[in-house]
PDB file of N, CA and C in Angstrom:
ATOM      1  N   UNK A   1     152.180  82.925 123.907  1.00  0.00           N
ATOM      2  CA  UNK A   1     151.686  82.439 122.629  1.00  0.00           C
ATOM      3  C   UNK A   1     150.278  81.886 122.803  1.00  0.00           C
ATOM      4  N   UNK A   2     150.231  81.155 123.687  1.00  0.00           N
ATOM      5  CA  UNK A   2     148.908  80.216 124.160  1.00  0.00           C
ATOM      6  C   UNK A   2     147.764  81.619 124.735  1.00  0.00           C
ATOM      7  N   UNK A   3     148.240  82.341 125.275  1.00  0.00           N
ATOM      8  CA  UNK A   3     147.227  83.219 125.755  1.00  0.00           C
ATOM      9  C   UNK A   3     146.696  84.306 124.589  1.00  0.00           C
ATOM     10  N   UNK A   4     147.862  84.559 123.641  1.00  0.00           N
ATOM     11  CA  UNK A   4     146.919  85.441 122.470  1.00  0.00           C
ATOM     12  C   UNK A   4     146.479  84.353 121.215  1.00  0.00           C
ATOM     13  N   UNK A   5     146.644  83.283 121.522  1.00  0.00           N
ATOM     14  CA  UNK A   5     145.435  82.573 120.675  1.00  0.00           C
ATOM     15  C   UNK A   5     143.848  82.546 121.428  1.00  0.00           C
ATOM     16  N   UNK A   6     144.053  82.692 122.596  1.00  0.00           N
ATOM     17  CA  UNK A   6     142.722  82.670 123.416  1.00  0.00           C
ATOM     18  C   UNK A   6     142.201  83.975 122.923  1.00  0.00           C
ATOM     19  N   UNK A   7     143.019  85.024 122.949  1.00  0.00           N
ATOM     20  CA  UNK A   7     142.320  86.259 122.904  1.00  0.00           C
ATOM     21  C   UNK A   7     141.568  86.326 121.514  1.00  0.00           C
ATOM     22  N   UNK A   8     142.699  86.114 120.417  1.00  0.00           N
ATOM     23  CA  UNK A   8     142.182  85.973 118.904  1.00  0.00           C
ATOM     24  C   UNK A   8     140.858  85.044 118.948  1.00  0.00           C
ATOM     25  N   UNK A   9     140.730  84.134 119.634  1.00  0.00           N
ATOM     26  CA  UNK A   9     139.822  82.999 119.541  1.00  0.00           C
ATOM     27  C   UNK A   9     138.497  83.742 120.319  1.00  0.00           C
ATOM     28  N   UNK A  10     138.539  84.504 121.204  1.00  0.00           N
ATOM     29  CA  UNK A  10     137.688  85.059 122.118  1.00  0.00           C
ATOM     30  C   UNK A  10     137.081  86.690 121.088  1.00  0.00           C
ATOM     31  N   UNK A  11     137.875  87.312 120.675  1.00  0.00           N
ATOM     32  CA  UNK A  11     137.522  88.213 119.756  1.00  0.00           C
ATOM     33  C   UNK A  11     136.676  87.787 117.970  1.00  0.00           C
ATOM     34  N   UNK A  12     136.964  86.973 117.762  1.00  0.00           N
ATOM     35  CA  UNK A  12     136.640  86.412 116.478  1.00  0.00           C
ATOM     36  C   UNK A  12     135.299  85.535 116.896  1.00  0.00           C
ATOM     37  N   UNK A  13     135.295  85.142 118.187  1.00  0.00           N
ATOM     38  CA  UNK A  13     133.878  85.113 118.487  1.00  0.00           C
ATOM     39  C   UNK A  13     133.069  86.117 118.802  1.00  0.00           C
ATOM     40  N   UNK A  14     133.012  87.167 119.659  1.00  0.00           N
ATOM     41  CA  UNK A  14     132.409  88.121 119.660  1.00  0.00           C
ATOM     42  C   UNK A  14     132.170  89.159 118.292  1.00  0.00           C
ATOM     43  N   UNK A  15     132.813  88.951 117.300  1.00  0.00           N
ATOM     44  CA  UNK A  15     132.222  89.162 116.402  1.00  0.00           C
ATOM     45  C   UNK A  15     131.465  88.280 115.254  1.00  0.00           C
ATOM     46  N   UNK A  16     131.598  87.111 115.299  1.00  0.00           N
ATOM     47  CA  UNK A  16     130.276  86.539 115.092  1.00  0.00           C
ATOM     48  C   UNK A  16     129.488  86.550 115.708  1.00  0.00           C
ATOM     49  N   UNK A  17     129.437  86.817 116.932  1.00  0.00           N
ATOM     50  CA  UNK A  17     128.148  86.610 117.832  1.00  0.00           C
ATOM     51  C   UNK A  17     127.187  88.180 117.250  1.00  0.00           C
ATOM     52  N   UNK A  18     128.102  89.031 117.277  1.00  0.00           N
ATOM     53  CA  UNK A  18     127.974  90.194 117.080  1.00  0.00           C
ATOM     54  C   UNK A  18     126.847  90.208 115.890  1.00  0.00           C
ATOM     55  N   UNK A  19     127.561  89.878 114.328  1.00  0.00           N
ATOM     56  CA  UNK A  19     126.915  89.683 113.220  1.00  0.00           C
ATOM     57  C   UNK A  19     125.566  89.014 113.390  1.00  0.00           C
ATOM     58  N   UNK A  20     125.499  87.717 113.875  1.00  0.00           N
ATOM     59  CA  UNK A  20     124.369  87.105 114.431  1.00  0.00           C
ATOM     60  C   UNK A  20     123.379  87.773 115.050  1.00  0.00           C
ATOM     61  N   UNK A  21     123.303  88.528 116.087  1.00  0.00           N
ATOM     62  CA  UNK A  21     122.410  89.526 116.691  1.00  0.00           C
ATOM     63  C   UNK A  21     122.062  90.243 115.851  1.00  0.00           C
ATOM     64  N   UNK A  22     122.740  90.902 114.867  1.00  0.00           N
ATOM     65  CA  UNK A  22     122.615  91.762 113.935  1.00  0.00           C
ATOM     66  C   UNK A  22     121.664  91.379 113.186  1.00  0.00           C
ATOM     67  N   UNK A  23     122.255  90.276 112.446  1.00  0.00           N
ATOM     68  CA  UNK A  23     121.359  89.542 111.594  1.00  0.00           C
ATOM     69  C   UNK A  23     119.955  88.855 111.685  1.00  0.00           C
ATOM     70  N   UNK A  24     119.940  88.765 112.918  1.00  0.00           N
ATOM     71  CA  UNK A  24     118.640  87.862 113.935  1.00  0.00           C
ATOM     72  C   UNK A  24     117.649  89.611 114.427  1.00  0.00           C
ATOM     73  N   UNK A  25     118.342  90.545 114.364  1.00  0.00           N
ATOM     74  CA  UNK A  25     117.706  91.912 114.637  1.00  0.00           C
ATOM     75  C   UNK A  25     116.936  92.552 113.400  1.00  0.00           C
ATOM     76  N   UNK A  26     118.065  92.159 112.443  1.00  0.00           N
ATOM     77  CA  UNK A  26     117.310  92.958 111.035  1.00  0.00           C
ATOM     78  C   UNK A  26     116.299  91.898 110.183  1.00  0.00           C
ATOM     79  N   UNK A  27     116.336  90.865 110.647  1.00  0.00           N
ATOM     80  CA  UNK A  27     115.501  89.658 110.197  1.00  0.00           C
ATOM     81  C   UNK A  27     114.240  89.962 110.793  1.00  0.00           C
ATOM     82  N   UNK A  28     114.063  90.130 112.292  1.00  0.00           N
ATOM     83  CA  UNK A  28     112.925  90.434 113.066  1.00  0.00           C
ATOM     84  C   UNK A  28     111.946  91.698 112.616  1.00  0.00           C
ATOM     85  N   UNK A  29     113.089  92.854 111.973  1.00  0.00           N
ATOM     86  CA  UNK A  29     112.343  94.254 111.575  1.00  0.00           C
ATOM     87  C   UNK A  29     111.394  94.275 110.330  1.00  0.00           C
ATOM     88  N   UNK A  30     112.467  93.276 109.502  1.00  0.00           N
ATOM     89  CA  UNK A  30     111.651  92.918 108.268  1.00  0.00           C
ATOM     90  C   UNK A  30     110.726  91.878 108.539  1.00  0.00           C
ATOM     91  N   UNK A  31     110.250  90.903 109.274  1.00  0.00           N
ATOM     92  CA  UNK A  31     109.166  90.245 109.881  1.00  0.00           C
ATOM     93  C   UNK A  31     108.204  90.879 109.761  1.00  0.00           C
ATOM     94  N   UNK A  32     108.285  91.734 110.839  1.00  0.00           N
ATOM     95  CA  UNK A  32     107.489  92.638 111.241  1.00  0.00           C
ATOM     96  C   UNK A  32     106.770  93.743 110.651  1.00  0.00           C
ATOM     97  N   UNK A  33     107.659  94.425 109.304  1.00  0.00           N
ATOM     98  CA  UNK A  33     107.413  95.491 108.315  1.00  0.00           C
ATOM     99  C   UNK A  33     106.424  94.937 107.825  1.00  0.00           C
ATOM    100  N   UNK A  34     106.721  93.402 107.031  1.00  0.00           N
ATOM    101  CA  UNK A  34     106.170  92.684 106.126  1.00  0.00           C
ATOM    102  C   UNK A  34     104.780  92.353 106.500  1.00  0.00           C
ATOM    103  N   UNK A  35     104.512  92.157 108.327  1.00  0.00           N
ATOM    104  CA  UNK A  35     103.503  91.460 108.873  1.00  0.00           C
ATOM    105  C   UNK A  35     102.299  92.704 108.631  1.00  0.00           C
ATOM    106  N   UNK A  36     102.629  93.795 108.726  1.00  0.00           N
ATOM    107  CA  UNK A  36     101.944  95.306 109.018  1.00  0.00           C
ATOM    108  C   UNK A  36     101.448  95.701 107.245  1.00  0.00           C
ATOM    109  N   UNK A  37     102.408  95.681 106.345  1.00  0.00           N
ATOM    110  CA  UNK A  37     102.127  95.206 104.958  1.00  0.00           C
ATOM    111  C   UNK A  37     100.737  93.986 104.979  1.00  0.00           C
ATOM    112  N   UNK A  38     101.240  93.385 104.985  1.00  0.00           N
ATOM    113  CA  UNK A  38     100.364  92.270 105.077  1.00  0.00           C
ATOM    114  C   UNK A  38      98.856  92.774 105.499  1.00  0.00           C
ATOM    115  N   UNK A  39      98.983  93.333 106.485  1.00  0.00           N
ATOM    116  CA  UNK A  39      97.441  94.096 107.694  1.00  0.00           C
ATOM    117  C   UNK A  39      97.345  94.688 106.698  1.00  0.00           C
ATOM    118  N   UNK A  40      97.717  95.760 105.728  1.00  0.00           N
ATOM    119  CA  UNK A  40      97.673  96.698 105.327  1.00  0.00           C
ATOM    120  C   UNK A  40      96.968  96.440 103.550  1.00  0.00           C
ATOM    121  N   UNK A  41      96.625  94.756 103.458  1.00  0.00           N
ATOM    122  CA  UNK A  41      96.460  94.479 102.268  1.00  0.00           C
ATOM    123  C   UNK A  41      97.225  94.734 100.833  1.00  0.00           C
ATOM    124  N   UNK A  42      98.635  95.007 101.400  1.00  0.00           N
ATOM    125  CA  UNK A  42      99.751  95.549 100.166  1.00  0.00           C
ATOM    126  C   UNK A  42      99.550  94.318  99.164  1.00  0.00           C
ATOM    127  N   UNK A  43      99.055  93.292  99.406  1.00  0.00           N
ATOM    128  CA  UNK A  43      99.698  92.219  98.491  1.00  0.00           C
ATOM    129  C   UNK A  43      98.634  92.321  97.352  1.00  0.00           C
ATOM    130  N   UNK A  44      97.845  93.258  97.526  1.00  0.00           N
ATOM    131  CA  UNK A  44      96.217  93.264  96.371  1.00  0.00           C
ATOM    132  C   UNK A  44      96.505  94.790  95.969  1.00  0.00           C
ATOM    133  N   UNK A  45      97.012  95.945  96.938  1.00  0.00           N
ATOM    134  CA  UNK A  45      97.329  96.995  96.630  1.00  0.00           C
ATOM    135  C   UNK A  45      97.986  97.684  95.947  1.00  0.00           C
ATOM    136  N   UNK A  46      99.863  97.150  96.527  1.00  0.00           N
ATOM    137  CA  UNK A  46     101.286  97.190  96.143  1.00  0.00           C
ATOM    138  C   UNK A  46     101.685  95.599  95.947  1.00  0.00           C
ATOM    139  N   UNK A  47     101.335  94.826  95.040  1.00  0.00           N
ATOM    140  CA  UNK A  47     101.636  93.563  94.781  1.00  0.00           C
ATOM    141  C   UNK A  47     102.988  93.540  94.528  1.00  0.00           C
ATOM    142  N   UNK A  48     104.017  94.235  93.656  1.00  0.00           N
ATOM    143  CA  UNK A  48     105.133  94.088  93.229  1.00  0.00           C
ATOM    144  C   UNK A  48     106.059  94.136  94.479  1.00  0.00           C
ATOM    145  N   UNK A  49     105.872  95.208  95.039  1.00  0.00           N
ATOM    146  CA  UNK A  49     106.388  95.241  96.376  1.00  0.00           C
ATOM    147  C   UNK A  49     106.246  94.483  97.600  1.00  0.00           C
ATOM    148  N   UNK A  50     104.979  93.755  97.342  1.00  0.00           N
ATOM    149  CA  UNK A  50     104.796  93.117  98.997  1.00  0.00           C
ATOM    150  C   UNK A  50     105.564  91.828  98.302  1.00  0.00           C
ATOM    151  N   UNK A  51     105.522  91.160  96.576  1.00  0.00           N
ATOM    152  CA  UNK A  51     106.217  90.191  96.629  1.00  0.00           C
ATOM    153  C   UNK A  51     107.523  90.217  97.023  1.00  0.00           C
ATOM    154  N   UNK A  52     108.476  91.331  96.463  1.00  0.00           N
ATOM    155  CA  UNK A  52     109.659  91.382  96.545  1.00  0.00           C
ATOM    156  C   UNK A  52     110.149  91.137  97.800  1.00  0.00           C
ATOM    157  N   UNK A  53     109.106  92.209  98.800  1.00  0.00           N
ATOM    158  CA  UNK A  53     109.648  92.086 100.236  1.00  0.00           C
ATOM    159  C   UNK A  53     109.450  90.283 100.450  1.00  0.00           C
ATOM    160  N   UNK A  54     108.487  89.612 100.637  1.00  0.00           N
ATOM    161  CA  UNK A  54     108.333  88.493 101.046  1.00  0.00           C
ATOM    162  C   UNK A  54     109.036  87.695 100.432  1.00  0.00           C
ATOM    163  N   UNK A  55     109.904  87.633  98.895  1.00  0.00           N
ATOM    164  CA  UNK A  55     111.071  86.716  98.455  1.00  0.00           C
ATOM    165  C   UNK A  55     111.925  87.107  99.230  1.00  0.00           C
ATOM    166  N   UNK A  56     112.440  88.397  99.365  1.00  0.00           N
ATOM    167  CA  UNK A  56     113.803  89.059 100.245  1.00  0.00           C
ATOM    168  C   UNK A  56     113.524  88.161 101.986  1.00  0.00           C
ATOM    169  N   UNK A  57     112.441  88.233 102.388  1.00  0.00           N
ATOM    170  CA  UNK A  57     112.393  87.983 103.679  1.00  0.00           C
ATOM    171  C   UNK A  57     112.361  86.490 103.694  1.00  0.00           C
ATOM    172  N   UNK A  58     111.994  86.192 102.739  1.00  0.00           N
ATOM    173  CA  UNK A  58     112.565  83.767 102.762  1.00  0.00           C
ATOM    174  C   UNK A  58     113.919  83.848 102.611  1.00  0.00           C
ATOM    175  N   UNK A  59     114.602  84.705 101.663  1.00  0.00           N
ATOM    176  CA  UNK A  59     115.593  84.814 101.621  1.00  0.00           C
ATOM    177  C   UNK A  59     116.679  84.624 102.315  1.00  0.00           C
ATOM    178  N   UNK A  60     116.404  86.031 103.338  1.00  0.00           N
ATOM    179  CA  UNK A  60     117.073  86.203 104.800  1.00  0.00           C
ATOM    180  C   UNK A  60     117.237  85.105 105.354  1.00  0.00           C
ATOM    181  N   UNK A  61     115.895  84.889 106.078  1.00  0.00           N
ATOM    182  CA  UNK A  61     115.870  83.318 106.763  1.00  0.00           C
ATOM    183  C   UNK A  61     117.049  82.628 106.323  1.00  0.00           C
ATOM    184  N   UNK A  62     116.944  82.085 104.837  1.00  0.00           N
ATOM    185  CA  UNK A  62     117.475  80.933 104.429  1.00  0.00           C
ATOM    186  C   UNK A  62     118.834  81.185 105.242  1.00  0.00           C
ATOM    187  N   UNK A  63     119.266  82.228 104.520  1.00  0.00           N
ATOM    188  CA  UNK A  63     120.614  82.785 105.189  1.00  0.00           C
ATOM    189  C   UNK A  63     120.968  82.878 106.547  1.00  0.00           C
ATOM    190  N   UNK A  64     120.151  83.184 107.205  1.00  0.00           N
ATOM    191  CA  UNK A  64     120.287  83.691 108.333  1.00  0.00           C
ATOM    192  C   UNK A  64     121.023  82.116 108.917  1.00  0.00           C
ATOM    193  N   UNK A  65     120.048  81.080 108.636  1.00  0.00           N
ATOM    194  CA  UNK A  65     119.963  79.354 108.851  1.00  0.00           C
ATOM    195  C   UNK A  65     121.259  78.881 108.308  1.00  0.00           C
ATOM    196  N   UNK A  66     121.444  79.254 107.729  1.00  0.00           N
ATOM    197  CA  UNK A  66     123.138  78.727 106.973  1.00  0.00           C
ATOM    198  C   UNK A  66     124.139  79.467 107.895  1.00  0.00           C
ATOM    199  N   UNK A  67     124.029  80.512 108.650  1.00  0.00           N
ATOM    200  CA  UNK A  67     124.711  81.348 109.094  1.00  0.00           C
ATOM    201  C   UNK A  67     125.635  82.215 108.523  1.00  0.00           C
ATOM    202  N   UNK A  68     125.019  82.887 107.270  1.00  0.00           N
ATOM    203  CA  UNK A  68     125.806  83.701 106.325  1.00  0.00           C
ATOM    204  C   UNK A  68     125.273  85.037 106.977  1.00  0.00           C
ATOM    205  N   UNK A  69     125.547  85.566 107.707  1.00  0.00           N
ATOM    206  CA  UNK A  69     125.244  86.651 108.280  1.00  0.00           C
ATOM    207  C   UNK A  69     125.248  87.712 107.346  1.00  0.00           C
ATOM    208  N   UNK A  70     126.123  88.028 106.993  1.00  0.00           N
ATOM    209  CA  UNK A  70     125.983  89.838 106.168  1.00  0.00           C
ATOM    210  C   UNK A  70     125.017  89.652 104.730  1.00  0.00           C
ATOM    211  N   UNK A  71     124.942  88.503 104.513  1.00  0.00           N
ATOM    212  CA  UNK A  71     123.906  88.338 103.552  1.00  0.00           C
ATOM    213  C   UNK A  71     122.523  88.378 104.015  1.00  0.00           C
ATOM    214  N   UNK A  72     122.502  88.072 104.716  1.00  0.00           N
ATOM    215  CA  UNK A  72     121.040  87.643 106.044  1.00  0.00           C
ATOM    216  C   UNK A  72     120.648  88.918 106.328  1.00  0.00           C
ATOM    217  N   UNK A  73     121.690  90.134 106.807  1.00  0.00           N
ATOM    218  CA  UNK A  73     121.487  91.055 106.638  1.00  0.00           C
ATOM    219  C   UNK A  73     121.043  92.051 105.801  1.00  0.00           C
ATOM    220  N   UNK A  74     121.595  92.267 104.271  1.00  0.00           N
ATOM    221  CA  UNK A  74     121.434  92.662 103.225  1.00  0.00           C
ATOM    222  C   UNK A  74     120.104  92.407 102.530  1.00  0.00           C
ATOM    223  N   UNK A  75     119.625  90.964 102.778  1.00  0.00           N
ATOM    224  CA  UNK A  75     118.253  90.569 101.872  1.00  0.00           C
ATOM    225  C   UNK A  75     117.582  91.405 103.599  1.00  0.00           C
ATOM    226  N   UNK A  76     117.060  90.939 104.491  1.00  0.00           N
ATOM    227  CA  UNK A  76     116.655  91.429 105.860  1.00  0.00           C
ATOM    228  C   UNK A  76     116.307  93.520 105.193  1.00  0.00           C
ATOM    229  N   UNK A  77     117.313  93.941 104.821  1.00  0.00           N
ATOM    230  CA  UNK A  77     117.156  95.393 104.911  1.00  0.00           C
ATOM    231  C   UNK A  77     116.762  95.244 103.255  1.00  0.00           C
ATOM    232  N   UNK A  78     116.595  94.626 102.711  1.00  0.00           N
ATOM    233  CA  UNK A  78     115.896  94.718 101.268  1.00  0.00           C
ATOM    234  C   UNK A  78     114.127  94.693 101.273  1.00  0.00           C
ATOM    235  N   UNK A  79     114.035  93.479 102.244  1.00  0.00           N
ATOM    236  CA  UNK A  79     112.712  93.061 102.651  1.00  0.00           C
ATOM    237  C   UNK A  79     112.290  94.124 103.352  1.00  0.00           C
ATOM    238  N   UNK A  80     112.595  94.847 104.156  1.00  0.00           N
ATOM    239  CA  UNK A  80     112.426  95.858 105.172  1.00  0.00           C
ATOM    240  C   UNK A  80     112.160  97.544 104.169  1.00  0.00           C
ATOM    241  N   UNK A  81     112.708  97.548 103.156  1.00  0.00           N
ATOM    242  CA  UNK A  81     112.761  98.383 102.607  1.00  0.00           C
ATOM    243  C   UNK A  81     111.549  98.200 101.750  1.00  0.00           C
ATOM    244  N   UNK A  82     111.084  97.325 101.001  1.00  0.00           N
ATOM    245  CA  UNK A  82     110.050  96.550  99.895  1.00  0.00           C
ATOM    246  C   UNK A  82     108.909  96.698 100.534  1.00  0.00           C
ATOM    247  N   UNK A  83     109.052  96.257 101.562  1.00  0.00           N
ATOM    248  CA  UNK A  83     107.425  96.241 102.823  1.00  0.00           C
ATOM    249  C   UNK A  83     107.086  97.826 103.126  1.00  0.00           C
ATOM    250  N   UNK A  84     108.115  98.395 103.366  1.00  0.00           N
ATOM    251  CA  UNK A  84     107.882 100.099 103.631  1.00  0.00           C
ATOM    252  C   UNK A  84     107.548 100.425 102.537  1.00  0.00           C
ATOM    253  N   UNK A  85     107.919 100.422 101.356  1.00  0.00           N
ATOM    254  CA  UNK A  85     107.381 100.509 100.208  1.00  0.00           C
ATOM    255  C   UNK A  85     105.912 100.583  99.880  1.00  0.00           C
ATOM    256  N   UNK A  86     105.800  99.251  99.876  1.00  0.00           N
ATOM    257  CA  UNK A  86     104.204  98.235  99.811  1.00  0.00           C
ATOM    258  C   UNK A  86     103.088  99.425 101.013  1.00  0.00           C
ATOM    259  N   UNK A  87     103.406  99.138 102.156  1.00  0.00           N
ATOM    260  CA  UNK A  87     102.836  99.991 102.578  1.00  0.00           C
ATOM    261  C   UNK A  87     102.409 101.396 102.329  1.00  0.00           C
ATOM    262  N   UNK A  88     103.303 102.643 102.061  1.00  0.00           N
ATOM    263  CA  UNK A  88     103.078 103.722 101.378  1.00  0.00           C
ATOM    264  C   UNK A  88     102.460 103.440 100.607  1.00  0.00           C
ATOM    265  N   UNK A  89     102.261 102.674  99.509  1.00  0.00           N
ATOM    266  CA  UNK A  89     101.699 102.789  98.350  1.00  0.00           C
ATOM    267  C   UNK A  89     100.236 102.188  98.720  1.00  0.00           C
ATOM    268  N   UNK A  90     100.034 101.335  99.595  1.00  0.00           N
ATOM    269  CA  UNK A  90      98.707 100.953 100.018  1.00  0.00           C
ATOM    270  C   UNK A  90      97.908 102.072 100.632  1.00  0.00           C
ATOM    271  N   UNK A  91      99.088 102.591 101.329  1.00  0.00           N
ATOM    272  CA  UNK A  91      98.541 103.490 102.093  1.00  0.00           C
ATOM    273  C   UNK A  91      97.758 104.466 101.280  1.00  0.00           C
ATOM    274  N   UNK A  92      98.185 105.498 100.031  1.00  0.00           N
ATOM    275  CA  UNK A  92      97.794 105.805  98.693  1.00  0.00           C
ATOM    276  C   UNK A  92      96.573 105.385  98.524  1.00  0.00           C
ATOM    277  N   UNK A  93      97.290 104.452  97.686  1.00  0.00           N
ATOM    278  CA  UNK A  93      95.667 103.519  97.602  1.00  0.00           C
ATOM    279  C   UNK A  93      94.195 103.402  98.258  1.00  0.00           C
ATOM    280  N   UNK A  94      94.612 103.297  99.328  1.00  0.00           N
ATOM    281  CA  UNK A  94      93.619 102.976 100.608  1.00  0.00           C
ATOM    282  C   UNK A  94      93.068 104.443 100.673  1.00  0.00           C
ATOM    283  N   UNK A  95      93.232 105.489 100.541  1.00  0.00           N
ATOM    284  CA  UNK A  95      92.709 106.949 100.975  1.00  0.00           C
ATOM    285  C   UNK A  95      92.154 107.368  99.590  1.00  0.00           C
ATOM    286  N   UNK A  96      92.547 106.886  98.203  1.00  0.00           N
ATOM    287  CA  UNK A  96      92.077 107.829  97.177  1.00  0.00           C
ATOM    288  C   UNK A  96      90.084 107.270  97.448  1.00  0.00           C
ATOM    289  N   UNK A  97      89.433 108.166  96.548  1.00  0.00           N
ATOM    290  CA  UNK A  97      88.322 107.676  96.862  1.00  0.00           C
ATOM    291  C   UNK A  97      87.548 106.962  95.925  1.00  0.00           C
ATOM    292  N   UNK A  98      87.288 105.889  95.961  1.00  0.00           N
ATOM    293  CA  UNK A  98      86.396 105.087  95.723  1.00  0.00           C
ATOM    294  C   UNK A  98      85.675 105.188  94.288  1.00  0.00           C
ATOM    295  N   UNK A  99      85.533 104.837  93.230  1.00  0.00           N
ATOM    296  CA  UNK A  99      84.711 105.096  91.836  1.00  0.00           C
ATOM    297  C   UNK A  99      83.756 104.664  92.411  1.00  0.00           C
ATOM    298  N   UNK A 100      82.374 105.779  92.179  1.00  0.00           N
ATOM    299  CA  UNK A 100      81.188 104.950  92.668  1.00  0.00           C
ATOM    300  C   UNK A 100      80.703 104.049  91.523  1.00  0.00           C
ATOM    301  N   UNK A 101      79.812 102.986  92.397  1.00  0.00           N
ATOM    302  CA  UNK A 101      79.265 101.942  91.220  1.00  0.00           C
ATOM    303  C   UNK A 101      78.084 102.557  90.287  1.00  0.00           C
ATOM    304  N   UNK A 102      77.977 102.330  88.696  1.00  0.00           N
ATOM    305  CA  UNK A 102      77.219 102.662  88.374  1.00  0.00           C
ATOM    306  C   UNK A 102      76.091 101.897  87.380  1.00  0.00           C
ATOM    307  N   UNK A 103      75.031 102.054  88.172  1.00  0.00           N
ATOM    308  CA  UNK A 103      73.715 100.687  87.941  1.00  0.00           C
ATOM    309  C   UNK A 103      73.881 100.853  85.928  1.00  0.00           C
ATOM    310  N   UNK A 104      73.385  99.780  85.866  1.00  0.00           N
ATOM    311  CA  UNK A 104      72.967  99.065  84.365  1.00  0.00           C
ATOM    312  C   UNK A 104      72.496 100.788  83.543  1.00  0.00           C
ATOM    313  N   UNK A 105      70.943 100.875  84.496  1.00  0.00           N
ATOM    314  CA  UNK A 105      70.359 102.244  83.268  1.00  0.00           C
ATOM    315  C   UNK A 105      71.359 103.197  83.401  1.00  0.00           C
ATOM    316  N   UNK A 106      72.326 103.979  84.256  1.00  0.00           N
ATOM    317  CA  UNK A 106      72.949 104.826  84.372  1.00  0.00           C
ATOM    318  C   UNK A 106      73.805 104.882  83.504  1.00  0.00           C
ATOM    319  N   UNK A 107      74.336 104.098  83.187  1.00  0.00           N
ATOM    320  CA  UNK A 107      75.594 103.468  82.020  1.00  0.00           C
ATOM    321  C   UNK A 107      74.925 104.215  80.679  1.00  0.00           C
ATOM    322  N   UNK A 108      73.363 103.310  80.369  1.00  0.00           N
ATOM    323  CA  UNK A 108      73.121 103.559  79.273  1.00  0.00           C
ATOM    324  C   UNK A 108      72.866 105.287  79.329  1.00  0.00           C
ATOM    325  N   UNK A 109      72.920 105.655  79.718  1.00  0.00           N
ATOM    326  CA  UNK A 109      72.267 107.450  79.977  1.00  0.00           C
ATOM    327  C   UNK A 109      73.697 108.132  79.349  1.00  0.00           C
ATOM    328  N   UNK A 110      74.645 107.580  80.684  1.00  0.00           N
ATOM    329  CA  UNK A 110      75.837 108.040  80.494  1.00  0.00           C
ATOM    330  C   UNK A 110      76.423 107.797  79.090  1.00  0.00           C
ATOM    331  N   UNK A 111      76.592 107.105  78.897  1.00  0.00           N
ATOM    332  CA  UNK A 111      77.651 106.171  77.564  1.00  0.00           C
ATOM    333  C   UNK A 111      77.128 106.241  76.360  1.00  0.00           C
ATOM    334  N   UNK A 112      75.920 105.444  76.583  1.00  0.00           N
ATOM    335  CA  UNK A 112      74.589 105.256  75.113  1.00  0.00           C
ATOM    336  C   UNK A 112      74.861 104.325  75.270  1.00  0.00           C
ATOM    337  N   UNK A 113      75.090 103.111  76.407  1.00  0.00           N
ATOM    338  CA  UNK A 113      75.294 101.886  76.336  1.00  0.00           C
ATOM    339  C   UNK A 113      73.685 100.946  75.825  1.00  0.00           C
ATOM    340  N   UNK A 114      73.644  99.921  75.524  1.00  0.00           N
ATOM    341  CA  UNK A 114      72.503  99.216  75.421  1.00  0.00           C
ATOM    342  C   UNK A 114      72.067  98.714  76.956  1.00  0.00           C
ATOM    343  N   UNK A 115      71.305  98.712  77.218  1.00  0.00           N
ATOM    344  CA  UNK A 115      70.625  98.002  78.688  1.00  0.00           C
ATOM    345  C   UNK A 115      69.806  97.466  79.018  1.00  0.00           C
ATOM    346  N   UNK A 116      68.998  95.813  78.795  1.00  0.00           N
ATOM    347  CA  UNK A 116      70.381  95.039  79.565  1.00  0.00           C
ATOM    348  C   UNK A 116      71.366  94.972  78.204  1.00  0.00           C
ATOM    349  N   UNK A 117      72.502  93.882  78.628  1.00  0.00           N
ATOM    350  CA  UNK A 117      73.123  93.645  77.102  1.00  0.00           C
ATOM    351  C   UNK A 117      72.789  92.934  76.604  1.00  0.00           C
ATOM    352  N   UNK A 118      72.920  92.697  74.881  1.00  0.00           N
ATOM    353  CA  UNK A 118      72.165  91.768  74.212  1.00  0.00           C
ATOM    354  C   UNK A 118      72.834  90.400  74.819  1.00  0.00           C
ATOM    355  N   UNK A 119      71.019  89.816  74.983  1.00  0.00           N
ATOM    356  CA  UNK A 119      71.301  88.235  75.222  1.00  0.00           C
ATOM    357  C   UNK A 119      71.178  88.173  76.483  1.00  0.00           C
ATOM    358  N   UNK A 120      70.917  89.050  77.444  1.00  0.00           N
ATOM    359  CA  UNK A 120      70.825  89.084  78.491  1.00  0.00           C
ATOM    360  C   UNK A 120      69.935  89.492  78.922  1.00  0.00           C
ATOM    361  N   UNK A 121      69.222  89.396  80.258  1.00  0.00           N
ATOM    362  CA  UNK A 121      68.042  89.863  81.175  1.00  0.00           C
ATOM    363  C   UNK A 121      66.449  89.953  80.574  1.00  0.00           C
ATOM    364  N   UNK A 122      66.271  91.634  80.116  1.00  0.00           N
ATOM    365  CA  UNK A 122      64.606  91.285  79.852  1.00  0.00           C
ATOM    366  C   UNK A 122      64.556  90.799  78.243  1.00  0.00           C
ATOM    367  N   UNK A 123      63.547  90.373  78.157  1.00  0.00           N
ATOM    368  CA  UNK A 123      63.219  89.571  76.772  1.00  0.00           C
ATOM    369  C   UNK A 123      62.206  90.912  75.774  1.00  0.00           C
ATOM    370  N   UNK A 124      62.565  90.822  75.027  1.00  0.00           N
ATOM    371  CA  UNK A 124      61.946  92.156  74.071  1.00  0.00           C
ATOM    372  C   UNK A 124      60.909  91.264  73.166  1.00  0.00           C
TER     373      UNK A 124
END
């Protein structure tokens, strides 16, 4: 009797320990997604996405800290997913090319804009 409570007691730990690694693994990936996002300027690029990932990834934490593991997990692969996101779409972003700038007289040529605008610059 005494020896398969040890075992039950010895198995029911190894799977928390288990979950924990897990959870402390998929916490680290989304860190990391998020950190490369981050390099990647998603938060000016893919804003919706780099937020989501970075609520999902406080999230985790919180969880992770309470020791709710499969939740820790779940936000962890949300954040991880949001940041991959963010990225692609920066990535997008980052390669289309550039609107060139176009000076004051060019405008007016182009458009029929007035130049400067009234109230502004040379004095007539």
């Amino acid at each position: 009797m005494r020896s398969k409570l040890i075992v039950a007691i010895s198995i029911l730990a190894l799977v928390v320990l288990g979950f924990g690694c897990e959870a402390y693994q998929s916490y680290q990936a989304a860190k990391e997604a998020f950190s490369k996002a981050t390099q990647m300027h998603a938060d000016y690029l893919a804003p919706y996405e780099y937020i989501s990932a970075e609520l999902y990834l406080k999230e985790a934490k919180k969880q992770l800290d309470e020791s709710d593991f499969a939740t820790a997990i779940d936000f962890a692969n949300r954040s991880y997913e949001q940041s991959i996101e963010a990225m692609t779409i920066a990535e997008k972003k980052a390669l289309q090319p550039q609107i060139p700038f176009l000076e004051g007289k060019k405008l007016k040529e182009k458009f029929g804009l007035p130049w400067p605008p009234e109230g502004e610059g040379e004095s007539q």
